[in-house]
N, C-alpha and C. Protein backbone atom coordinates (compact mmCIF):
# COMPACT_ATOMS: atom_id res chain seq x y z
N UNK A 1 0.84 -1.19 0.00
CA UNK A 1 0.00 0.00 0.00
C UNK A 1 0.87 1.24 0.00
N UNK A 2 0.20 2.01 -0.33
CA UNK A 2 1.19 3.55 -0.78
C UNK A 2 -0.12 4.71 -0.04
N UNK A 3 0.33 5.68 0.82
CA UNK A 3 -0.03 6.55 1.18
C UNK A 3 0.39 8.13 0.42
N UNK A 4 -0.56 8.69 -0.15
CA UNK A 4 -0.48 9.91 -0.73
C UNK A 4 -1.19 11.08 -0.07
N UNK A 5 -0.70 12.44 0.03
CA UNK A 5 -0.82 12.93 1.02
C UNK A 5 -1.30 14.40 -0.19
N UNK A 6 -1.83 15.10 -0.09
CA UNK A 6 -2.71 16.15 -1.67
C UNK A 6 -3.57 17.13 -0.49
N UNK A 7 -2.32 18.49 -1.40
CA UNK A 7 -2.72 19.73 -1.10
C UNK A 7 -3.27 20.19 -1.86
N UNK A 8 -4.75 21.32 -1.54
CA UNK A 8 -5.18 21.82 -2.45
C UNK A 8 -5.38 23.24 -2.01
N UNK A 9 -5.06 24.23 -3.30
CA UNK A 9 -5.59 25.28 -2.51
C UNK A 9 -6.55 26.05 -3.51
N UNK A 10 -7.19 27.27 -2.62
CA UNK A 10 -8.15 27.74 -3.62
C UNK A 10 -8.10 28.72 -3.44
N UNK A 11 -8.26 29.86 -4.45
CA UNK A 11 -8.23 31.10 -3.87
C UNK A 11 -9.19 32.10 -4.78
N UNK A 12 -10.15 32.86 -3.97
CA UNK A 12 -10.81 33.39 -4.79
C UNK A 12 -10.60 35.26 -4.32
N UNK A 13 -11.72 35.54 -5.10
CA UNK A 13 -11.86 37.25 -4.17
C UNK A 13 -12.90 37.16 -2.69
N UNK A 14 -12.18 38.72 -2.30
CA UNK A 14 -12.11 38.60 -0.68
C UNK A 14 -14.07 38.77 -0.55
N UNK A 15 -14.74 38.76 -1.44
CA UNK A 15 -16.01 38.74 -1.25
C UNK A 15 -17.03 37.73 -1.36
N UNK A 16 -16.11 36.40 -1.79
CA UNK A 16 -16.76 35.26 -2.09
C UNK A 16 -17.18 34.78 -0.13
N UNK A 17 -17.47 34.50 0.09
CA UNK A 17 -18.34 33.69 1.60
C UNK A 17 -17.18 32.79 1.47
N UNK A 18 -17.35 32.96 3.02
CA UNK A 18 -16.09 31.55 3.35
C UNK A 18 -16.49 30.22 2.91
N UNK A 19 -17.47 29.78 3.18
CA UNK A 19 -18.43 28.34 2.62
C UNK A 19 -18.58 28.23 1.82
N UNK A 20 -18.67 28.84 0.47
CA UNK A 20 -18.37 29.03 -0.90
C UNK A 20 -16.66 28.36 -1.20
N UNK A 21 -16.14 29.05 -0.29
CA UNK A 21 -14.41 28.77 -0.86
C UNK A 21 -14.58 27.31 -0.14
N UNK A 22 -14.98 26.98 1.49
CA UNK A 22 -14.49 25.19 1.35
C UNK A 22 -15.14 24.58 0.69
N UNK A 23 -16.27 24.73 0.28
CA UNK A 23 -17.26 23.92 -0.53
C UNK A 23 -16.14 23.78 -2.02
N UNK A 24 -16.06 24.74 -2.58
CA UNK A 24 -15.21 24.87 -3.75
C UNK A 24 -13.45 24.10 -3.24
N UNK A 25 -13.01 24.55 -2.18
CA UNK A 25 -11.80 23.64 -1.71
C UNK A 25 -11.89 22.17 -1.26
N UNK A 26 -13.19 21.71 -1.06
CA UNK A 26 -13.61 20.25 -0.72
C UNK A 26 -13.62 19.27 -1.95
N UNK A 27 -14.66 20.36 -2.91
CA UNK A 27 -14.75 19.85 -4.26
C UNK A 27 -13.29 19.27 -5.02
N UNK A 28 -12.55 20.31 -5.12
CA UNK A 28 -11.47 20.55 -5.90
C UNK A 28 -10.71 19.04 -5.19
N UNK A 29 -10.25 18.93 -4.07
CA UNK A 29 -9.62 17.76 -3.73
C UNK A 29 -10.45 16.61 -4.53
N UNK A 30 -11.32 16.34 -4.22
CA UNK A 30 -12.20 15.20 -4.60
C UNK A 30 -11.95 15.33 -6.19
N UNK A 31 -12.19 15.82 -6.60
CA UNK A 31 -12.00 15.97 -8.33
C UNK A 31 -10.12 15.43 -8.52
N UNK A 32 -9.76 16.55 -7.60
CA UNK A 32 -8.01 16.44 -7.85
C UNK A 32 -7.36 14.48 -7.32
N UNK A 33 -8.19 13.95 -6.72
CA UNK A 33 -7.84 12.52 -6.35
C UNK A 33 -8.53 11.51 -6.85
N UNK A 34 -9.43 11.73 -7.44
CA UNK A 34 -10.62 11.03 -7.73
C UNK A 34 -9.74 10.18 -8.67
N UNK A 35 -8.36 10.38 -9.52
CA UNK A 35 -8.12 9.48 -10.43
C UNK A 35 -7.13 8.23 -9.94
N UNK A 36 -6.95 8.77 -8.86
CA UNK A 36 -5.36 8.18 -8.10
C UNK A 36 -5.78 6.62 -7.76
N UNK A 37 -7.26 6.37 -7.58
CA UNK A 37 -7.28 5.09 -6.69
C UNK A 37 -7.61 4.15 -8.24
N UNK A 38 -8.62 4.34 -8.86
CA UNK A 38 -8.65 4.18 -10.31
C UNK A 38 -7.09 3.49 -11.08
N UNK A 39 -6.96 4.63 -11.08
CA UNK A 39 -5.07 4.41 -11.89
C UNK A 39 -4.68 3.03 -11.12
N UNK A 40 -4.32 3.38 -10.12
CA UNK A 40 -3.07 3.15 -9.08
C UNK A 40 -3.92 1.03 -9.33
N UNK A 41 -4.93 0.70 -8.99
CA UNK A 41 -4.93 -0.67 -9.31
C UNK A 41 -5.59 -1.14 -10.27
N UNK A 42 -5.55 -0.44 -11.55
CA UNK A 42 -5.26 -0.50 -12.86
C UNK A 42 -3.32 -0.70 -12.83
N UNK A 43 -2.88 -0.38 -12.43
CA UNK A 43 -1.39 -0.33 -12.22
C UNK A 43 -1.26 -2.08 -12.02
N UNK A 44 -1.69 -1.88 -10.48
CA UNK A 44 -1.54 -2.73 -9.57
C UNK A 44 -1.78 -4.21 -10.45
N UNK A 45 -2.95 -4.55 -10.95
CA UNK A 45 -3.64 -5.61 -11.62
C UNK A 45 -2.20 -5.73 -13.28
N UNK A 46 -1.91 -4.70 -13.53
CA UNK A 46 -0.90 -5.10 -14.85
C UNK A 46 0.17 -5.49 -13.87
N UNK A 47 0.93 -5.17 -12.95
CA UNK A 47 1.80 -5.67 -12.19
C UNK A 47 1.73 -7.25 -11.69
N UNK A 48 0.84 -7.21 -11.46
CA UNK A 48 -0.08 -8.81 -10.86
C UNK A 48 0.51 -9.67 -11.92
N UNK A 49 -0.04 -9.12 -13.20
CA UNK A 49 -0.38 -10.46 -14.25
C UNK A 49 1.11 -10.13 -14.69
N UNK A 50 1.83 -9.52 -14.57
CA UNK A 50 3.63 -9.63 -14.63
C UNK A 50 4.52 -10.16 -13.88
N UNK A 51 3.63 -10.65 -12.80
CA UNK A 51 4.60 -10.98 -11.55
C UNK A 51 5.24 -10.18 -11.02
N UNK A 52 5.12 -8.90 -11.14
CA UNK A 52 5.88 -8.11 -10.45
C UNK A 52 5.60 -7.48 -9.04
N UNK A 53 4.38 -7.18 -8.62
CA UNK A 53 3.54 -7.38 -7.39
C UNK A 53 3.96 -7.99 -6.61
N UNK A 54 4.31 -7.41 -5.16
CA UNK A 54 4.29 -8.12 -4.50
C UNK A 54 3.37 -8.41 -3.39
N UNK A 55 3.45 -10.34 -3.23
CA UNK A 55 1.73 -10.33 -2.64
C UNK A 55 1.27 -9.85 -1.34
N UNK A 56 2.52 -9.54 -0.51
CA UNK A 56 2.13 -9.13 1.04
C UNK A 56 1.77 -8.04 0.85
N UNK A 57 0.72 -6.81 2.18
CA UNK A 57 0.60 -5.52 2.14
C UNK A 57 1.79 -4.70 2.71
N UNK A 58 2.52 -3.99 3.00
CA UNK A 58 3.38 -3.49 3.61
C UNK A 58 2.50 -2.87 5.08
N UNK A 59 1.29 -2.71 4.95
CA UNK A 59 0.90 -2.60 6.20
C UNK A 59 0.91 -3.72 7.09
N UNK A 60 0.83 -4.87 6.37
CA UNK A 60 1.08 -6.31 7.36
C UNK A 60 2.69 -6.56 8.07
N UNK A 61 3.58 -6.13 7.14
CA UNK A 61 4.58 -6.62 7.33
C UNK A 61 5.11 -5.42 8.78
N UNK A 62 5.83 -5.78 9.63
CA UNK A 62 6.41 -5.08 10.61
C UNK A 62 7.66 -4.73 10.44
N UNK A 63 8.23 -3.53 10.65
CA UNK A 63 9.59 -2.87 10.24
C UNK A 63 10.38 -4.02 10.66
N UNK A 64 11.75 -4.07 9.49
CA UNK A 64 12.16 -5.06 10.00
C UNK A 64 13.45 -4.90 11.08
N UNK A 65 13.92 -5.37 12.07
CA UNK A 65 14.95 -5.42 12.87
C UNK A 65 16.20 -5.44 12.33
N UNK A 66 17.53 -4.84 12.33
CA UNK A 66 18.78 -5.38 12.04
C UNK A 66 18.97 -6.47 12.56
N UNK A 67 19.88 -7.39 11.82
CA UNK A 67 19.75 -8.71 12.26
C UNK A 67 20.80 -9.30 13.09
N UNK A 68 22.16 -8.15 13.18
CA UNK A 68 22.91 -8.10 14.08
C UNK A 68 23.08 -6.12 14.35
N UNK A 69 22.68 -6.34 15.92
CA UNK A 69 22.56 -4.92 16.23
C UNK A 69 23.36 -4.73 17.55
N UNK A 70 24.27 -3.76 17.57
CA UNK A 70 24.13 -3.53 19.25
C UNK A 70 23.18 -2.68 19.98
N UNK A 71 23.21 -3.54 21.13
CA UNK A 71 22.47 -3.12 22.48
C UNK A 71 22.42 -1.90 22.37
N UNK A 72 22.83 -0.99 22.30
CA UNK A 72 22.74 0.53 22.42
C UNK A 72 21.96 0.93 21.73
N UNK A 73 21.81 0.35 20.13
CA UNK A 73 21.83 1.47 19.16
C UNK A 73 19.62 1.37 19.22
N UNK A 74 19.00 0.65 19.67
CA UNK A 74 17.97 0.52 20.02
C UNK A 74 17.18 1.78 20.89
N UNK A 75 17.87 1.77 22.26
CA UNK A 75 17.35 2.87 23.04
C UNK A 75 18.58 4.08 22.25
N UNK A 76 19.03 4.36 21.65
CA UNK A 76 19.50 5.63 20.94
C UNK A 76 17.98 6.05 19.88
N UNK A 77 17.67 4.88 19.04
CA UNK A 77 16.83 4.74 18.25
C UNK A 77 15.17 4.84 18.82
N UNK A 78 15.25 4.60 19.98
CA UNK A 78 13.80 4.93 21.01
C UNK A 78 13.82 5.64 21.42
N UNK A 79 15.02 6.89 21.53
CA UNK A 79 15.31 8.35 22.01
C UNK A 79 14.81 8.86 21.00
N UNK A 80 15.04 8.91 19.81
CA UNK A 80 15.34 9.42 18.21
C UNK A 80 13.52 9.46 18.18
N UNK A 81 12.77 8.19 17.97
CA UNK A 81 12.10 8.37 18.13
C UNK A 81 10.96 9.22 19.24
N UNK A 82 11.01 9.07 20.15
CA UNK A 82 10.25 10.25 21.46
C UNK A 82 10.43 11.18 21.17
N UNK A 83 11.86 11.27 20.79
CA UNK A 83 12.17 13.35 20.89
C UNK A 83 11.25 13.45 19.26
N UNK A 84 11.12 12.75 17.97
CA UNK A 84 10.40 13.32 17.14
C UNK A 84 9.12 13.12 17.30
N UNK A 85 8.21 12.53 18.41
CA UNK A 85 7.42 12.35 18.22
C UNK A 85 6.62 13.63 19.12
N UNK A 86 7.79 13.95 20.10
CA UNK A 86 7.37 15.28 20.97
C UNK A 86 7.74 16.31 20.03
N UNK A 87 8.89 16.65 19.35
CA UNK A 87 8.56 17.76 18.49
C UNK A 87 7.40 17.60 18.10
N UNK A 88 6.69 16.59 17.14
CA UNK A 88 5.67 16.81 16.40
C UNK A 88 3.99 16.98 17.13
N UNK A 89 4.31 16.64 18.57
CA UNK A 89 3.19 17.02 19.24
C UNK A 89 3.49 18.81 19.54
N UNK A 90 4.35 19.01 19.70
CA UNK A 90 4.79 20.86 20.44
C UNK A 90 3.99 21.60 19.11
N UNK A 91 4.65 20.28 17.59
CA UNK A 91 4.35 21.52 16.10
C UNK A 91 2.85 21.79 16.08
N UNK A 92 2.37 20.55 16.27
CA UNK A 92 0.64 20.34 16.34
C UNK A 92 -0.03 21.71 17.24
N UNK A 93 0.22 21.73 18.53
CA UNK A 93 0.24 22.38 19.45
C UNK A 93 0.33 23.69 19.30
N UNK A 94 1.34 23.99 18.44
CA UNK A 94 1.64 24.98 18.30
C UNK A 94 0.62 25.61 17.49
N UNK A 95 0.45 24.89 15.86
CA UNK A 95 -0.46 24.95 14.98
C UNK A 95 -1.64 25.18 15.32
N UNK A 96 -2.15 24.80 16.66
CA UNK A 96 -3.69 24.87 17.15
C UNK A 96 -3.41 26.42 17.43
N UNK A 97 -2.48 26.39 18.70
CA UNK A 97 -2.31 27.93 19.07
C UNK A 97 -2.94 28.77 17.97
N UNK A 98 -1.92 28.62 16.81
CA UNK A 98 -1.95 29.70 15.88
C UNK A 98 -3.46 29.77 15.19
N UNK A 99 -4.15 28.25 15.21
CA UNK A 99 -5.20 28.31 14.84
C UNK A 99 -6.32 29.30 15.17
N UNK A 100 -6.18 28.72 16.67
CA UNK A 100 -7.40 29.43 17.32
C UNK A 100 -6.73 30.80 17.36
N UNK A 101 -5.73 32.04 17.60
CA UNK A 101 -5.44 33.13 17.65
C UNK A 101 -5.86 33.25 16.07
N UNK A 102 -5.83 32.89 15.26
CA UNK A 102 -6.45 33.28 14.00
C UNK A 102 -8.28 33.26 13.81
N UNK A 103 -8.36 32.39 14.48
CA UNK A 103 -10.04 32.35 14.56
C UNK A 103 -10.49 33.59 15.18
N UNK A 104 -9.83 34.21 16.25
CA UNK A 104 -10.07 35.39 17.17
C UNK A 104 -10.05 36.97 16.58
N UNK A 105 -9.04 36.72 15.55
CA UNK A 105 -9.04 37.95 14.85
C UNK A 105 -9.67 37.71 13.45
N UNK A 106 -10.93 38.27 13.42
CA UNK A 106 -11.65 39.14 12.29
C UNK A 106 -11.01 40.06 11.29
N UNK A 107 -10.82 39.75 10.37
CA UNK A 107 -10.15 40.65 9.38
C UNK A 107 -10.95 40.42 8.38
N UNK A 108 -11.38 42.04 8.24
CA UNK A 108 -12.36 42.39 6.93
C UNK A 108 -11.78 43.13 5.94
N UNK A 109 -11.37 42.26 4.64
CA UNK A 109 -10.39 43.60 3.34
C UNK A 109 -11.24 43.61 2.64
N UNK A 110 -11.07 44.91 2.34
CA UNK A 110 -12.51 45.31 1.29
C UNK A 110 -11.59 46.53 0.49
N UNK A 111 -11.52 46.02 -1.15
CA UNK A 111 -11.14 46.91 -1.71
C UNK A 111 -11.51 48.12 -2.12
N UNK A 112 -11.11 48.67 -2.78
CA UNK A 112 -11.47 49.96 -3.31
C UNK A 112 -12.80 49.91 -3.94
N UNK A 113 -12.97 48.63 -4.89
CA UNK A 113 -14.01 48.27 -5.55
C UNK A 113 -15.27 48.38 -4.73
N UNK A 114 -15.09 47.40 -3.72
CA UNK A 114 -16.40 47.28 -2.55
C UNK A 114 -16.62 48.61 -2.25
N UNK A 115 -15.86 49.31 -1.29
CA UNK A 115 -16.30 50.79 -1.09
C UNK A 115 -17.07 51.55 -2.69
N UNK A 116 -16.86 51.29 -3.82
CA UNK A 116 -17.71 51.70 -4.37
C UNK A 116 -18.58 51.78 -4.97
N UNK A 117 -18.94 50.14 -5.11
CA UNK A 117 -20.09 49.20 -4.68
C UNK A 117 -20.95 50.04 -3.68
N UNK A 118 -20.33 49.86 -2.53
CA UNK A 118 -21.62 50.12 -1.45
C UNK A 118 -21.83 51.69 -1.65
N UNK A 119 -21.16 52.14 -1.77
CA UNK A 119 -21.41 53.82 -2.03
C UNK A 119 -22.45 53.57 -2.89
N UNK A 120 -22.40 53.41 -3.95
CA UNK A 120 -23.62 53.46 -5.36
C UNK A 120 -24.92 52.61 -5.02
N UNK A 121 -24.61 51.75 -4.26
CA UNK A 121 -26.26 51.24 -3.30
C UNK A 121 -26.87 52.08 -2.94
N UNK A 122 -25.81 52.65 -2.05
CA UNK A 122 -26.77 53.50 -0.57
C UNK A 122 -27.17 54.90 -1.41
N UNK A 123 -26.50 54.98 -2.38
CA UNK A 123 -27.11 56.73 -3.10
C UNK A 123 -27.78 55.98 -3.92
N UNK A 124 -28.54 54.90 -4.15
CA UNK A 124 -29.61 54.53 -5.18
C UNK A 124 -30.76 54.71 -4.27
N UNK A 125 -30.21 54.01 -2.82
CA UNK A 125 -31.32 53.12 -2.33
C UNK A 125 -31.60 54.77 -1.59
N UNK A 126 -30.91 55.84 -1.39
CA UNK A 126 -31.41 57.49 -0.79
C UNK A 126 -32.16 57.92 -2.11
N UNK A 127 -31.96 58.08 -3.39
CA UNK A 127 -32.50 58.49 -4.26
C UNK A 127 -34.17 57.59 -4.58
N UNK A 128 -33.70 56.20 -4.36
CA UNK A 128 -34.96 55.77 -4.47
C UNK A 128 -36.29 55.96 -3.54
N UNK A 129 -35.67 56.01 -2.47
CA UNK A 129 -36.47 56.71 -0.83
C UNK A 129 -36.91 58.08 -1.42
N UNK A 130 -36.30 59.01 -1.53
CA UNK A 130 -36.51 59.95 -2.28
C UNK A 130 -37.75 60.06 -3.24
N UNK A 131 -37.45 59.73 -4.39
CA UNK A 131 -38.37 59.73 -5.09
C UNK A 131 -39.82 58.82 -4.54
N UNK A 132 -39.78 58.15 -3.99
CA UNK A 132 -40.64 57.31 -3.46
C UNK A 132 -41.65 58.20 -2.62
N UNK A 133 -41.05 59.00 -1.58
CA UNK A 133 -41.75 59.59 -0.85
C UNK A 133 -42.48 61.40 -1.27
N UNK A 134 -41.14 61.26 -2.14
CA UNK A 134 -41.47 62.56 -3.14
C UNK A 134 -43.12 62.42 -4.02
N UNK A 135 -43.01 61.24 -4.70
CA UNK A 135 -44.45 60.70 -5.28
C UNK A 135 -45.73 61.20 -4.08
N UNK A 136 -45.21 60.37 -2.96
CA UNK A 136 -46.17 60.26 -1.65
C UNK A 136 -46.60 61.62 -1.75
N UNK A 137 -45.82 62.04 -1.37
CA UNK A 137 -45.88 64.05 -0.97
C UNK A 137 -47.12 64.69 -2.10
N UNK A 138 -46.77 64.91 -3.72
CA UNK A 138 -47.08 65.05 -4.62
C UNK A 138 -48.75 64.77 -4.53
N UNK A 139 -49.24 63.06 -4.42
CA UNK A 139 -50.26 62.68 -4.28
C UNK A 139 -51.30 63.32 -3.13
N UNK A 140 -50.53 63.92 -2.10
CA UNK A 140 -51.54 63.78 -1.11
C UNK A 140 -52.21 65.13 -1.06
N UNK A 141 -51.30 65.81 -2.09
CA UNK A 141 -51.49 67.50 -2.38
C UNK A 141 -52.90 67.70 -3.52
């Protein structure tokens, strides 16, 4: 078995809805992998009928041991391991940190464009009030 690991990113303008972009970043993975499992035993099955396959999973099989080792080099190698396995809990850790301090801050960019977007609303939607009530006025005279 083979583990593949697929980044995707997406990037749109700062006015699209956040749920728009994962929906569109959810999609995109699924589309972007959708061929890998397909292929891969289409692969697998021409390998088979070549003999080239081999029949165990590598998830079955257990790392294998040196077959002459010294005593030491084991707990050096069970150090090696802990200390990376605690870095990679501190990175995790860390990553949340940064997560959640990012969840906390709100940041709204709104270009030049938007500001004049909403400007040309709000003087439609005053002009339309306007005239609206202007009519009113007119009629009641």
């Amino acid at each position: 078995r083979t583990r593949l690991y697929y980044s995707v990113g997406v990037s749109m303008f700062d006015w699209v809805p956040k749920f728009v972009v994962d929906f569109m970043s959810s999609k995109a993975l699924t589309d972007a992998t959708a061929w890998v499992k397909k292929y891969s035993e289409l692969e697998w099955e021409k390998m088979k009928k070549d003999g080239r396959a081999n029949a165990s999973s590598s998830a079955e099989q257990k790392p294998k041991e040196p077959m002459f080792a010294l005593p030491f080099g084991k707990r050096k190698r069970e150090e090696e391991e802990r200390l990376a396995r605690e870095a990679a809990e501190k990175a995790a850790a860390e990553a949340r940190a940064e997560e959640e301090k990012r969840r906390k801050v709100v940041v709204v960019r709104a270009g030049w464009r938007r500001y004049v977007l909403v400007s040309v609303v709000l003087v439609l939607a005053v002009y339309n009030a306007s005239m609206f009530f202007g009519d009113q006025h007119e009629k009641s005279q």
